[in-house]
C-alpha atoms as a PDB file:
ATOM      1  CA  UNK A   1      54.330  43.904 149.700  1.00  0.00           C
ATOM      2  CA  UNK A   2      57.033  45.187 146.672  1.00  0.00           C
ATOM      3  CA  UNK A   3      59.706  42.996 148.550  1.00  0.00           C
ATOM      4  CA  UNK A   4      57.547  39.879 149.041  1.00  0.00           C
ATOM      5  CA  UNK A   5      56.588  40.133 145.331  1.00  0.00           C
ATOM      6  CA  UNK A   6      60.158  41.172 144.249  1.00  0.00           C
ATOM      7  CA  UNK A   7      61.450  37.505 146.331  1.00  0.00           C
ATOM      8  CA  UNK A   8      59.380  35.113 145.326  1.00  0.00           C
ATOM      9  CA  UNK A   9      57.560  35.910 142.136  1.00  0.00           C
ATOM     10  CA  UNK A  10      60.154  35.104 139.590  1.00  0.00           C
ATOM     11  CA  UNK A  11      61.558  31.826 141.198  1.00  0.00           C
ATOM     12  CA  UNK A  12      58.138  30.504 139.898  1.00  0.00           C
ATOM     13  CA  UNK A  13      59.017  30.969 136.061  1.00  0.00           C
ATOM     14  CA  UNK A  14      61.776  28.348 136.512  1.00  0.00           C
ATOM     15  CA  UNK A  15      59.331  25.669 137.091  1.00  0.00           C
ATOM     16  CA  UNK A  16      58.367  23.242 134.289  1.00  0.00           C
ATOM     17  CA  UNK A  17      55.602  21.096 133.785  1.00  0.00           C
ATOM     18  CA  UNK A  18      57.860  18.305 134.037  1.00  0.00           C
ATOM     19  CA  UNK A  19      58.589  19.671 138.003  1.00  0.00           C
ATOM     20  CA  UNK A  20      55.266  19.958 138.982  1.00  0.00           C
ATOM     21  CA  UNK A  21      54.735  16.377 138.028  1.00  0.00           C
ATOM     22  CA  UNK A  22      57.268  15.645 140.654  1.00  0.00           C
ATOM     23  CA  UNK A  23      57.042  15.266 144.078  1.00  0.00           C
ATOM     24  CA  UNK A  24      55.957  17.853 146.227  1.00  0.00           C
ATOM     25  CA  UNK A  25      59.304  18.035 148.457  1.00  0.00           C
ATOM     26  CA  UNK A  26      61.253  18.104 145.200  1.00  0.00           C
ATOM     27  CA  UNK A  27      59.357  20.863 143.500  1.00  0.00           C
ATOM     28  CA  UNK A  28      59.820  23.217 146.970  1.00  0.00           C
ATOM     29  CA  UNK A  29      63.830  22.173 147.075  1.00  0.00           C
ATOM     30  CA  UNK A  30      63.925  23.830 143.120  1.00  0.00           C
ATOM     31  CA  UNK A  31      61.861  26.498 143.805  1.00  0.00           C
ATOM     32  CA  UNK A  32      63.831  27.244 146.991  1.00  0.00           C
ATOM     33  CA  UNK A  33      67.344  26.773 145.446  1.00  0.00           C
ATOM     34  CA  UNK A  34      65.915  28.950 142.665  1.00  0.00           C
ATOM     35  CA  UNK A  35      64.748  31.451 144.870  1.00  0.00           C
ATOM     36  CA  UNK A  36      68.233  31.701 146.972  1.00  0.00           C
ATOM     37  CA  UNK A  37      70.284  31.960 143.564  1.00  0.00           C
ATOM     38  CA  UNK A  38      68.197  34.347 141.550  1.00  0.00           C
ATOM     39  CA  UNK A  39      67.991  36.812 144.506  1.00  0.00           C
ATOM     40  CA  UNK A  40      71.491  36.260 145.078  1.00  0.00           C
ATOM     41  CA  UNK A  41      72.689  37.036 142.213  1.00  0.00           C
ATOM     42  CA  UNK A  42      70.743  39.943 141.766  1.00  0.00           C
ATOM     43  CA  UNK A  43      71.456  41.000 144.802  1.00  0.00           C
ATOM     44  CA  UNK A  44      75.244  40.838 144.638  1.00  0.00           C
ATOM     45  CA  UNK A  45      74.535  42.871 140.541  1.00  0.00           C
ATOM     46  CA  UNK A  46      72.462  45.807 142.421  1.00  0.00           C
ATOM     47  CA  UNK A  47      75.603  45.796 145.113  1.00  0.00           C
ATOM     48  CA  UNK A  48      78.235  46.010 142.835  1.00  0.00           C
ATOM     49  CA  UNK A  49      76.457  48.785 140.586  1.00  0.00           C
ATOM     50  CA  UNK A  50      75.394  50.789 143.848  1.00  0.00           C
ATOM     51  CA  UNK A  51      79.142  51.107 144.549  1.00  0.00           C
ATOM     52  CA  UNK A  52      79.768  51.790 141.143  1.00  0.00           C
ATOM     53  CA  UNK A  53      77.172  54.856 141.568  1.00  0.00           C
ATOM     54  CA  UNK A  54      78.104  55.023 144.511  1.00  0.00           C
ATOM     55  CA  UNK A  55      74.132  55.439 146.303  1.00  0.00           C
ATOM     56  CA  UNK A  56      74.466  53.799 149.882  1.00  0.00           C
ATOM     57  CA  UNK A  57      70.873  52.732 150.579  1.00  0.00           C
ATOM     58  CA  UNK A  58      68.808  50.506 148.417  1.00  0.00           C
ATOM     59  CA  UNK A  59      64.741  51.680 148.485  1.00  0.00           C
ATOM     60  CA  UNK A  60      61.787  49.472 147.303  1.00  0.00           C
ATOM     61  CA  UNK A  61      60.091  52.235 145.370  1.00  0.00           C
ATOM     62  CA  UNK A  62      57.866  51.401 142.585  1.00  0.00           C
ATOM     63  CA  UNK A  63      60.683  52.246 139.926  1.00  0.00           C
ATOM     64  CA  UNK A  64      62.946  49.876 141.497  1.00  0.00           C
ATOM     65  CA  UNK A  65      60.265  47.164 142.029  1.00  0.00           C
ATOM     66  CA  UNK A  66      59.578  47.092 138.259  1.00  0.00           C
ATOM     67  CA  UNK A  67      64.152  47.042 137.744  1.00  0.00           C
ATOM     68  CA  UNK A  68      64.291  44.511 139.875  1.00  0.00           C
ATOM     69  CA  UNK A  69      61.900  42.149 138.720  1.00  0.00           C
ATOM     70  CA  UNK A  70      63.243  42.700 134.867  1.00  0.00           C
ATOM     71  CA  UNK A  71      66.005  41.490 136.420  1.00  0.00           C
ATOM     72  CA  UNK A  72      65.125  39.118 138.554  1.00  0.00           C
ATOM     73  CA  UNK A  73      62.600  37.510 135.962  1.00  0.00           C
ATOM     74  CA  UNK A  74      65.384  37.235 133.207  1.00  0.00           C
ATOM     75  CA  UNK A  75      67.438  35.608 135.886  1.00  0.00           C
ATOM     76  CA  UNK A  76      64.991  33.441 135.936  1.00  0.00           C
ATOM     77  CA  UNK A  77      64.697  32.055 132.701  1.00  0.00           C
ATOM     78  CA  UNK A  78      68.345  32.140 132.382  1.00  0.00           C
ATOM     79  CA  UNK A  79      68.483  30.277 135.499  1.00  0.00           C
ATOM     80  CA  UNK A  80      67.738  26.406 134.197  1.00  0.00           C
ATOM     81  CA  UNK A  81      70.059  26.485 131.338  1.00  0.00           C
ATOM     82  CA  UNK A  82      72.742  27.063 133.734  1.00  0.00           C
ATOM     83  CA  UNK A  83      71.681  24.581 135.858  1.00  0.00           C
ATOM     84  CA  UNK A  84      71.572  22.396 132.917  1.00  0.00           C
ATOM     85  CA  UNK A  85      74.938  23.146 131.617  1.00  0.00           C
ATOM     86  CA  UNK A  86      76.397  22.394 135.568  1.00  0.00           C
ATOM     87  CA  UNK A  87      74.982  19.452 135.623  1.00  0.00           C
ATOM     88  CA  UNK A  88      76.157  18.391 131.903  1.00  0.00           C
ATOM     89  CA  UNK A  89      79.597  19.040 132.132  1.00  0.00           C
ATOM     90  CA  UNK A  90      80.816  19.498 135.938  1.00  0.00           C
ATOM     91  CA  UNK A  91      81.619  16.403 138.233  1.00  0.00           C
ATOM     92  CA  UNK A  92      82.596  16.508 141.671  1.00  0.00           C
ATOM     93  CA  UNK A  93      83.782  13.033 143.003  1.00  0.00           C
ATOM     94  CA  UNK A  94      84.561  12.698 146.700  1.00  0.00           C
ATOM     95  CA  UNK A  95      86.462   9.234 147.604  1.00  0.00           C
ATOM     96  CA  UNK A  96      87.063   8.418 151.089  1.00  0.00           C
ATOM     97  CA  UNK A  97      90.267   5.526 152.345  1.00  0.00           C
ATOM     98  CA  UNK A  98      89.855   4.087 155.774  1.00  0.00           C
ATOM     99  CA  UNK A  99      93.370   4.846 157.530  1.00  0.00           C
ATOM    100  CA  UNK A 100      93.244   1.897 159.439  1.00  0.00           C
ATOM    101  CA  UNK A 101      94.174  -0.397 156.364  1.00  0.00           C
ATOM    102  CA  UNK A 102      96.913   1.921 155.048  1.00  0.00           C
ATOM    103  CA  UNK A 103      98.316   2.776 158.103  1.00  0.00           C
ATOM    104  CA  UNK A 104     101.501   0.724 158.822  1.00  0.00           C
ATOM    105  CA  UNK A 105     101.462   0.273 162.273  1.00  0.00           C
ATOM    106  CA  UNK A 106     101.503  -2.609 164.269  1.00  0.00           C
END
């Protein structure tokens, strides 16, 4: 029960109002993205300070139920402006050519 609550809880504080006015299939793709990048990052943050430690086996106890949602639930509301600022100032831009109309043969 600590790791289904630990998963899914705090992908739900990243939803808006403004989201659950949208669509149903659009409002489970955000909360699933969200889910997949908050636990991954927090994930790949508990890895890198178990090696640190250097512990080798991670437990769902109660203490580290209530560490890992702290950090998974500020992940969360750090989460959108992140998004935000991705989607403000990065552009990706794929162009295709046909080779057929450059190519030069005959």
């Amino acid at each position: 029960m600590n790791e289904f609550i630990c998963l899914f809880l705090p992908a739900f504080l990243t939803l808006t109002k403004k989201d659950l006015k949208d669509t149903p299939v659009n409002v489970i793709k955000k909360y699933a993205t969200s889910v997949l990048a908050i636990n991954f990052i927090a994930m790949l943050v508990i890895y890198v300070l178990h090696c640190i430690t250097g512990s080798t086996a991670i437990e769902y106890t109660y203490t580290f139920t209530l560490k890992y949602l702290a950090l998974t639930c500020a992940l969360a509301k750090i989460l959108p402006s992140i998004r935000k600022f991705i989607k403000k100032n990065i552009k990706i831009e794929v162009r295709r050519e046909n080779r057929e109309k450059n190519s030069k043969r005959s």
